[in-house]
Protein backbone atom coordinates (compact mmCIF):
# COMPACT_ATOMS: atom_id res chain seq x y z
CA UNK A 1 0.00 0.00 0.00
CA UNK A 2 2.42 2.20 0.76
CA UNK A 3 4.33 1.30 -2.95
CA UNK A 4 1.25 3.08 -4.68
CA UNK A 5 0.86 6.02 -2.89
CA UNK A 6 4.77 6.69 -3.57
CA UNK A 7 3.96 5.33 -7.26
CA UNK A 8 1.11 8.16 -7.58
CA UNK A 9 3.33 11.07 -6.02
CA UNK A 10 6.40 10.46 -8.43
CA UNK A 11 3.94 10.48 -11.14
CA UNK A 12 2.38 14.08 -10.11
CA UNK A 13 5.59 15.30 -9.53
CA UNK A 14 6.58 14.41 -13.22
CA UNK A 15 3.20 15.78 -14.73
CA UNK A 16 3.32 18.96 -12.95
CA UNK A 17 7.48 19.72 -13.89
CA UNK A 18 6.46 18.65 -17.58
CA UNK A 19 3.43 20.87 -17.76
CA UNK A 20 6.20 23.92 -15.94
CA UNK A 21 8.70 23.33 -18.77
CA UNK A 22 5.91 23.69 -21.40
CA UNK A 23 4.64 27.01 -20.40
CA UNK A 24 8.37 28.44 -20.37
CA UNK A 25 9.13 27.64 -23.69
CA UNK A 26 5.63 29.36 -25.18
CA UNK A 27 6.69 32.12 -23.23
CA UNK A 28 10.15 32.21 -24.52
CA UNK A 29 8.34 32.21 -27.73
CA UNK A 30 6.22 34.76 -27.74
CA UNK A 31 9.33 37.25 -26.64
CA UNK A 32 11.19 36.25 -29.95
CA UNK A 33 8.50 36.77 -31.75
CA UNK A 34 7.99 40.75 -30.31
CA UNK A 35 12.02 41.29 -31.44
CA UNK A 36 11.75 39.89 -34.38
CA UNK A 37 8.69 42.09 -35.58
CA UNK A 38 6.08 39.11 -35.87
CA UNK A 39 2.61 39.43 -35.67
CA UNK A 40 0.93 38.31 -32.16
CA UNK A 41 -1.94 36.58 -31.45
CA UNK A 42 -4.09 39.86 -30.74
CA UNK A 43 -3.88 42.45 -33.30
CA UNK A 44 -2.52 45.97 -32.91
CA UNK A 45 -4.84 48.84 -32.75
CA UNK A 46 -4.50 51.37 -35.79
CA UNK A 47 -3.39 55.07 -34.19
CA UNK A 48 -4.39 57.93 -36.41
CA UNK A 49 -1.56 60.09 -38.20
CA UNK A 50 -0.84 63.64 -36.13
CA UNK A 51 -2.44 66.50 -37.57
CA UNK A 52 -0.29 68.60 -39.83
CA UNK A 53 0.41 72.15 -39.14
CA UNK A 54 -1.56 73.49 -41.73
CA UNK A 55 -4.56 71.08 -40.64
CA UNK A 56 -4.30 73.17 -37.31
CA UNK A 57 -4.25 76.41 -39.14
CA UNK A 58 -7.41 75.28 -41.84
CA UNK A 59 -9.40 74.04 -38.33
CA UNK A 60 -8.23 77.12 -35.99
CA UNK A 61 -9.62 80.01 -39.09
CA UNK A 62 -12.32 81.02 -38.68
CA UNK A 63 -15.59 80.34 -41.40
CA UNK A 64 -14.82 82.79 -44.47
CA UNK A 65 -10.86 83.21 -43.01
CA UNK A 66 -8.66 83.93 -46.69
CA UNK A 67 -5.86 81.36 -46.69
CA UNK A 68 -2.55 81.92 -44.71
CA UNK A 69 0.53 80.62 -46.81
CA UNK A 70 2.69 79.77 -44.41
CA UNK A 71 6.74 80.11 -45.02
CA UNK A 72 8.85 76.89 -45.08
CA UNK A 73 9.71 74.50 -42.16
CA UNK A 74 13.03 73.21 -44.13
CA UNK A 75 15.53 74.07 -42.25
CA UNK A 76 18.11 74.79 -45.52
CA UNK A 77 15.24 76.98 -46.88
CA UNK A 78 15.72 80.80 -46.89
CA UNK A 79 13.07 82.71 -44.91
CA UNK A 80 12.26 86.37 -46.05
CA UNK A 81 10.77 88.25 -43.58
CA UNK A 82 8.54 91.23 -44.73
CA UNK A 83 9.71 94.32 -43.38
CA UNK A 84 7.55 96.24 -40.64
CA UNK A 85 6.62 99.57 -41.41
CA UNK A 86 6.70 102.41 -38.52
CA UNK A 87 5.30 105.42 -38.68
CA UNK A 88 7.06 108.15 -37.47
CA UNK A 89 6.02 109.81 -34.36
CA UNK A 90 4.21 112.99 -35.00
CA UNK A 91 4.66 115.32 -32.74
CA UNK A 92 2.32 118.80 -33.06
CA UNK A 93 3.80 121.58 -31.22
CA UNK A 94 1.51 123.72 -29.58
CA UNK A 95 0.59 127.27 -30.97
CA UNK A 96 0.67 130.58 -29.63
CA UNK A 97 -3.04 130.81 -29.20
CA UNK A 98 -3.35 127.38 -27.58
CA UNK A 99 -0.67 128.63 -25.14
CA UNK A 100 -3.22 131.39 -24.21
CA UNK A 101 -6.40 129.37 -24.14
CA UNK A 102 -6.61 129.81 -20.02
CA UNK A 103 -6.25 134.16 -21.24
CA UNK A 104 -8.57 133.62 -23.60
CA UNK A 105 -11.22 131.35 -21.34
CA UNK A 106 -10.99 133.87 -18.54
CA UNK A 107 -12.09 137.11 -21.24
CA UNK A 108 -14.82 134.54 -23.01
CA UNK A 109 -16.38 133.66 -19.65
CA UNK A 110 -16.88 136.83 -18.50
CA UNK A 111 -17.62 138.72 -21.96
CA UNK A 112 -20.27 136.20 -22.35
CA UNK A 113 -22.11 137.21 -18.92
CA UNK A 114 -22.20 140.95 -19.90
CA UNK A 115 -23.80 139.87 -23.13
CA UNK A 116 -27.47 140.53 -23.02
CA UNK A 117 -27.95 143.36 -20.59
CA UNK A 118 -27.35 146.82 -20.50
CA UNK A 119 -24.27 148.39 -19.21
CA UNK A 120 -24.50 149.29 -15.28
CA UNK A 121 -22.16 148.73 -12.28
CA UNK A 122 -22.17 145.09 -12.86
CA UNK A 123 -20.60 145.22 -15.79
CA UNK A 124 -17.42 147.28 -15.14
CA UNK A 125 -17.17 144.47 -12.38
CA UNK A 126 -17.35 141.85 -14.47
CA UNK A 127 -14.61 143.58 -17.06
CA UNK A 128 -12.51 143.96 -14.22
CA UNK A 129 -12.69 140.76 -12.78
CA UNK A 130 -11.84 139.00 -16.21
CA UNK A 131 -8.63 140.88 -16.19
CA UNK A 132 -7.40 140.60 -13.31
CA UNK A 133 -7.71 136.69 -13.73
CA UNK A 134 -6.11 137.08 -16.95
CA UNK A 135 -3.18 138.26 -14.89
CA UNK A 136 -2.92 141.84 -16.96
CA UNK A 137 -1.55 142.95 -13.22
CA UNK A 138 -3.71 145.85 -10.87
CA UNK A 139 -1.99 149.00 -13.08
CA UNK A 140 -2.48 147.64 -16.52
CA UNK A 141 -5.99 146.89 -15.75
CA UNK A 142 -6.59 150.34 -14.20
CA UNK A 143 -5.42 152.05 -17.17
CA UNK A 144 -7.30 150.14 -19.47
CA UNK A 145 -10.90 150.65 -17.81
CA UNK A 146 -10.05 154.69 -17.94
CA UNK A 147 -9.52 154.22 -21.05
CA UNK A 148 -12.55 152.36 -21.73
CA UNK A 149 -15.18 154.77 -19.64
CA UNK A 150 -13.42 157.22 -21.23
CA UNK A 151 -13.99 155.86 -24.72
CA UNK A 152 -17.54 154.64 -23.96
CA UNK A 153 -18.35 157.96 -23.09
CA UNK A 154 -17.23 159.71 -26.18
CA UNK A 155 -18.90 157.02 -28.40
CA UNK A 156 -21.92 156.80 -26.05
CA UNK A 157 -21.82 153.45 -25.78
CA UNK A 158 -24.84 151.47 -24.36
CA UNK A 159 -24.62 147.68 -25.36
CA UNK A 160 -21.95 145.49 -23.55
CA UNK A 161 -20.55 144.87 -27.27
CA UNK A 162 -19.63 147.66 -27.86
CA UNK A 163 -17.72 148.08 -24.88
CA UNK A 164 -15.58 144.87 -25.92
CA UNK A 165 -15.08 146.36 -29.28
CA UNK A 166 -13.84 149.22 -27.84
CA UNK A 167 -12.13 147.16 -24.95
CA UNK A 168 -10.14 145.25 -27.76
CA UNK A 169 -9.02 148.37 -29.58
CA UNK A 170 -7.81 149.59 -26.15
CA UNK A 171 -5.50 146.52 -25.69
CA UNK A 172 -4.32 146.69 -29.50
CA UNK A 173 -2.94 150.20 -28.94
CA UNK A 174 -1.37 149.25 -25.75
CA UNK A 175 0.55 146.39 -27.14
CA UNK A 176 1.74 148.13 -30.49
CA UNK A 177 2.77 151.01 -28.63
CA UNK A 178 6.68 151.74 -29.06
CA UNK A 179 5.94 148.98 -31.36
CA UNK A 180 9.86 149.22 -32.79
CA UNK A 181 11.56 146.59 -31.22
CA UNK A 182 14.95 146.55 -33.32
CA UNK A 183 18.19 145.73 -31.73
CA UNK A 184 20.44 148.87 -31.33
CA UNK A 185 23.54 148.18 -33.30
CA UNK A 186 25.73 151.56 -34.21
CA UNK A 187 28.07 150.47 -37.16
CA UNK A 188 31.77 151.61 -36.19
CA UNK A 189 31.28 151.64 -32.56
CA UNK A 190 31.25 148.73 -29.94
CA UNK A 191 28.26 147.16 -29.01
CA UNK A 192 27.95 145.00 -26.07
CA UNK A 193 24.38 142.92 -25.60
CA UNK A 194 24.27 141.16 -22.29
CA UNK A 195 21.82 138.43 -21.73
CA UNK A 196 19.93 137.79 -18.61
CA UNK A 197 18.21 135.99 -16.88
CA UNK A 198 17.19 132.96 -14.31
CA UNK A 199 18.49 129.36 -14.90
CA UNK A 200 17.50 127.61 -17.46
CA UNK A 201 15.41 129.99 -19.89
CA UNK A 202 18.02 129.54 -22.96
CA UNK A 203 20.16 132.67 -22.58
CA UNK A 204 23.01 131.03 -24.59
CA UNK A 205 20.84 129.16 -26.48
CA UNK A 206 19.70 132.93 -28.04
CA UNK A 207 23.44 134.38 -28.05
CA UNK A 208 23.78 131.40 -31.06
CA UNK A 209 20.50 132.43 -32.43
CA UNK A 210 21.84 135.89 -32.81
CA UNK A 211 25.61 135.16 -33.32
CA UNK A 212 24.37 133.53 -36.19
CA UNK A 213 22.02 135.79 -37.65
CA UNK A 214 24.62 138.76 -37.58
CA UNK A 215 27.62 136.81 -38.83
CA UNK A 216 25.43 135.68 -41.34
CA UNK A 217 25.08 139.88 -42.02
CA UNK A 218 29.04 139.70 -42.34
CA UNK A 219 29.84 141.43 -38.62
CA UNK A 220 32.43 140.03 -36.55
CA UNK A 221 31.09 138.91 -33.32
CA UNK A 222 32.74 137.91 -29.89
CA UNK A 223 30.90 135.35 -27.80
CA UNK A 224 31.73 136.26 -23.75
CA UNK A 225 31.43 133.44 -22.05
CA UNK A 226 30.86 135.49 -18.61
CA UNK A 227 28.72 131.95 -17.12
CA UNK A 228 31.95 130.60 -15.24
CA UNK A 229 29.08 129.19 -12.42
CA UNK A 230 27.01 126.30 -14.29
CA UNK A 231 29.25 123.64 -15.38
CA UNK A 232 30.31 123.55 -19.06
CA UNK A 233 28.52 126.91 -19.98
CA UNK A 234 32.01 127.32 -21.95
CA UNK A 235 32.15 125.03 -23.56
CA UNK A 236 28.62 125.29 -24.71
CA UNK A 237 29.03 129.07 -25.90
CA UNK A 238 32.02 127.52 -27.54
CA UNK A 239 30.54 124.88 -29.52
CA UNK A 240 28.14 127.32 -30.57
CA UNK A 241 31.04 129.87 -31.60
CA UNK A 242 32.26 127.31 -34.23
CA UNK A 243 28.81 127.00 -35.52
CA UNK A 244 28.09 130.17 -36.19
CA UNK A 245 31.80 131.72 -37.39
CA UNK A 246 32.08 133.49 -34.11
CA UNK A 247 34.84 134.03 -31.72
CA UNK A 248 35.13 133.09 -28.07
CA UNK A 249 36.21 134.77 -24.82
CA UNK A 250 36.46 132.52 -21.84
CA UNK A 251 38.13 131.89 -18.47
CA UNK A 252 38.76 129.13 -16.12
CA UNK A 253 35.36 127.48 -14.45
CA UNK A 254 34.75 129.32 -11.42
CA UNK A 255 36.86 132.14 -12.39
CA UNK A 256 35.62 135.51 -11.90
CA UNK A 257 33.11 136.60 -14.67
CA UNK A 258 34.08 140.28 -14.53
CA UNK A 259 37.52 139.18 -15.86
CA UNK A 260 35.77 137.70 -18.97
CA UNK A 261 33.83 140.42 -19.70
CA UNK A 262 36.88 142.68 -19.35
CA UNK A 263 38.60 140.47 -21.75
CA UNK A 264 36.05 140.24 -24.03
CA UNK A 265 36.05 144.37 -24.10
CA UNK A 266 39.92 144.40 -25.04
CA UNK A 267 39.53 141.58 -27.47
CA UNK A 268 36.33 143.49 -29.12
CA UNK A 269 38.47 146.74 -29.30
CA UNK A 270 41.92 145.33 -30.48
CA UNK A 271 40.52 142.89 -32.79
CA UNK A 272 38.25 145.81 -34.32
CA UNK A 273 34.85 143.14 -33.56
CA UNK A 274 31.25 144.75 -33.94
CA UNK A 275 29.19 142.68 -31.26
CA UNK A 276 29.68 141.33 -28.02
CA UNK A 277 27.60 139.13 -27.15
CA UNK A 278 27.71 138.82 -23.03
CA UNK A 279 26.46 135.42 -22.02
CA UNK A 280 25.68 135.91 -17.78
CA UNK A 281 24.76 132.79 -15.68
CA UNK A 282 21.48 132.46 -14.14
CA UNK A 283 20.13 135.22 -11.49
CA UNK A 284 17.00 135.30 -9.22
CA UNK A 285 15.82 138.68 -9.22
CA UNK A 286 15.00 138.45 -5.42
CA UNK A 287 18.69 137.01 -4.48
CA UNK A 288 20.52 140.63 -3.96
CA UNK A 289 23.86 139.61 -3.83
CA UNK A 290 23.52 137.79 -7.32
CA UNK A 291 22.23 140.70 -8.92
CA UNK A 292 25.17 142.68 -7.29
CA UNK A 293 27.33 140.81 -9.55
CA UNK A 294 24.87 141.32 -12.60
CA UNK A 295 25.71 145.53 -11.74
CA UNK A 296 29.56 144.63 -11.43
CA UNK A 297 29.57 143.56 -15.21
CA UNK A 298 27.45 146.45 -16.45
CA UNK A 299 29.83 148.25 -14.76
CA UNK A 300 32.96 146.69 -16.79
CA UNK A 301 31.35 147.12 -19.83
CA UNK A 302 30.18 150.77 -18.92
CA UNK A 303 34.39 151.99 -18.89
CA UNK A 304 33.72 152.21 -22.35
CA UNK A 305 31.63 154.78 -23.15
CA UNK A 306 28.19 154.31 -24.71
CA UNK A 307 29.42 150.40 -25.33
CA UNK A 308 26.37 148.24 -23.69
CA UNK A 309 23.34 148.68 -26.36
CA UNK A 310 21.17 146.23 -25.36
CA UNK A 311 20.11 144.43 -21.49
CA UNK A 312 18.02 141.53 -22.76
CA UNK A 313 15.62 139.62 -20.63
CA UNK A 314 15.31 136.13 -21.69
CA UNK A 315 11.94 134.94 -20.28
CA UNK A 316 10.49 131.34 -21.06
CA UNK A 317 7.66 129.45 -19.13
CA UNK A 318 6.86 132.92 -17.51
CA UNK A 319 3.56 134.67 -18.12
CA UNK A 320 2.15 137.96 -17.00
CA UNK A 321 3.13 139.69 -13.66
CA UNK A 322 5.99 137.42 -12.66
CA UNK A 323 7.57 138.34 -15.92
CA UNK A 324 7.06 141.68 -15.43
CA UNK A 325 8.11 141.78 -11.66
CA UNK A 326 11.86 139.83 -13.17
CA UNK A 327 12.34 142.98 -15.94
């Protein structure tokens, strides 16, 4: 008895190692066949080409879309790229009666309230009032409504327009009064112009202007660079003598500025010059001791008699009475 049941387990024992060596092999199979590109059993599933870029383009227009040609993807193949236009910035500089539309608002305003009635207390007031904001100053506005009652009464004025007719004729004749505003200049004597002014307006900016305009007249003209305070005013005067065919006068930076100008005199007398043109460096008209210094070079050029022509003011970004108050 105990024979067979030892009989039965060999045989198991066989079965079961054959049946193991059999699935090994298939497997062993199967994994040559993958390397060696054959088919198996289940078939592959069929993927779908990817979508060409101008598929995405064609789906991505929109209906009614004209077609893009696109440029080549070779990368040996020359791209030409189309060139981009840009338009140049335009800018519009603003003109003289834009630059007075605040002026202008303040006389509309209150012309247009007078309009309509007759002419009583109110409307003096209201003339008044528009010029003072218009910052014509206390005395020019004074002298301008005497004017006008004075006018109004001779003319017997009785309708509000006519007093602005008569109010604009007023300010025409006050503004072309000593209308001639030409630079004195005595051929065969020396003429000194000196510029001033506070920082920044353009003094020397305007010495070039005028340099040029009279060496362009054929005069021979001396540039004083008398600014030995700002930091390269020199050389600035001096780049704008060799524009305009001018000569230069100029000491050391920080030097004093009376010894330019007193140079520039001797130069303009030895070298038989025309014009000196006196470049100063920026004064506040309520700093004293800076406008001392302004009265020390008028002085200098004063030694030689009836030499200084012209004092110009050189005013910019400064309207009505705080222009008035710096002359």
């Amino acid at each position: 008895m105990v024979v067979v049941i030892i009989v039965v387990v060999v045989v198991l024992g066989l079965l079961s190692a054959g049946v193991a060596v059999a699935l090994s092999r298939s497997a062993r199979t199967k994994d040559r066949s993958r390397v060696a590109g054959e088919p198996l059993a289940r078939p592959a599933q069929r993927l779908e080409p990817a979508p060409t870029v101008e598929a995405l383009e064609e789906l991505l227009a929109p209906p009614g879309a004209p077609d893009v040609i696109l440029p080549p993807t070779h990368p040996d193949a020359d791209v030409v790229e189309a060139p981009v236009e840009i338009e140049p910035d335009v800018v519009e500089r603003p003109r003289l009666r834009d630059r007075l539309g605040r002026t202008r608002s303040a006389f509309s305003g209150a012309f247009g309230r007078i309009r309509g009635r007759k002419i009583d207390d109110d409307t003096w007031d209201e003339i008044e009032e528009s010029l003072l904001l218009a910052d014509v100053g206390m005395f020019t506005t004074t002298r301008l409504l005497d004017a006008l009652r004075l006018r109004a009464k001779e003319t017997s004025a009785t309708e509000p327009d006519e007093l602005i007719a008569l109010l604009r004729d007023e300010v025409v004749a006050l503004l072309t009064a000593d209308a001639d505003r030409t630079l004195r200049m005595d051929v065969g004597q020396a003429n000194v112009w000196m510029f001033v002014g506070v920082n920044g307006v353009g003094k020397t900016t305007t010495i070039g202007k005028l340099a040029s305009q009279r060496v362009h007249e054929g005069h021979r003209v001396v540039l004083a660079a008398a600014d030995t305070f700002r930091a390269a005013a020199a050389e600035q005067l001096g780049m704008w003598a060799e524009r305009t065919g001018g000569e230069l006068v100029r000491g050391q930076e920080g030097a004093d500025p009376g010894s330019v100008v007193f140079d520039a005199m001797a130069a303009a007398s030895g070298r038989g010059v025309d014009l000196v043109l006196v470049d100063t460096a920026g004064r506040l008209h309520t700093k004293s001791n800076l406008m001392e210094e302004l009265k020390k070079l008028r002085r200098i050029v004063d030694r030689t008699p009836d030499a200084l022509k012209e004092v110009l003011l050189v005013i910019d970004a400064s309207t009505g009475q705080n222009g008035l108050v710096q002359a």
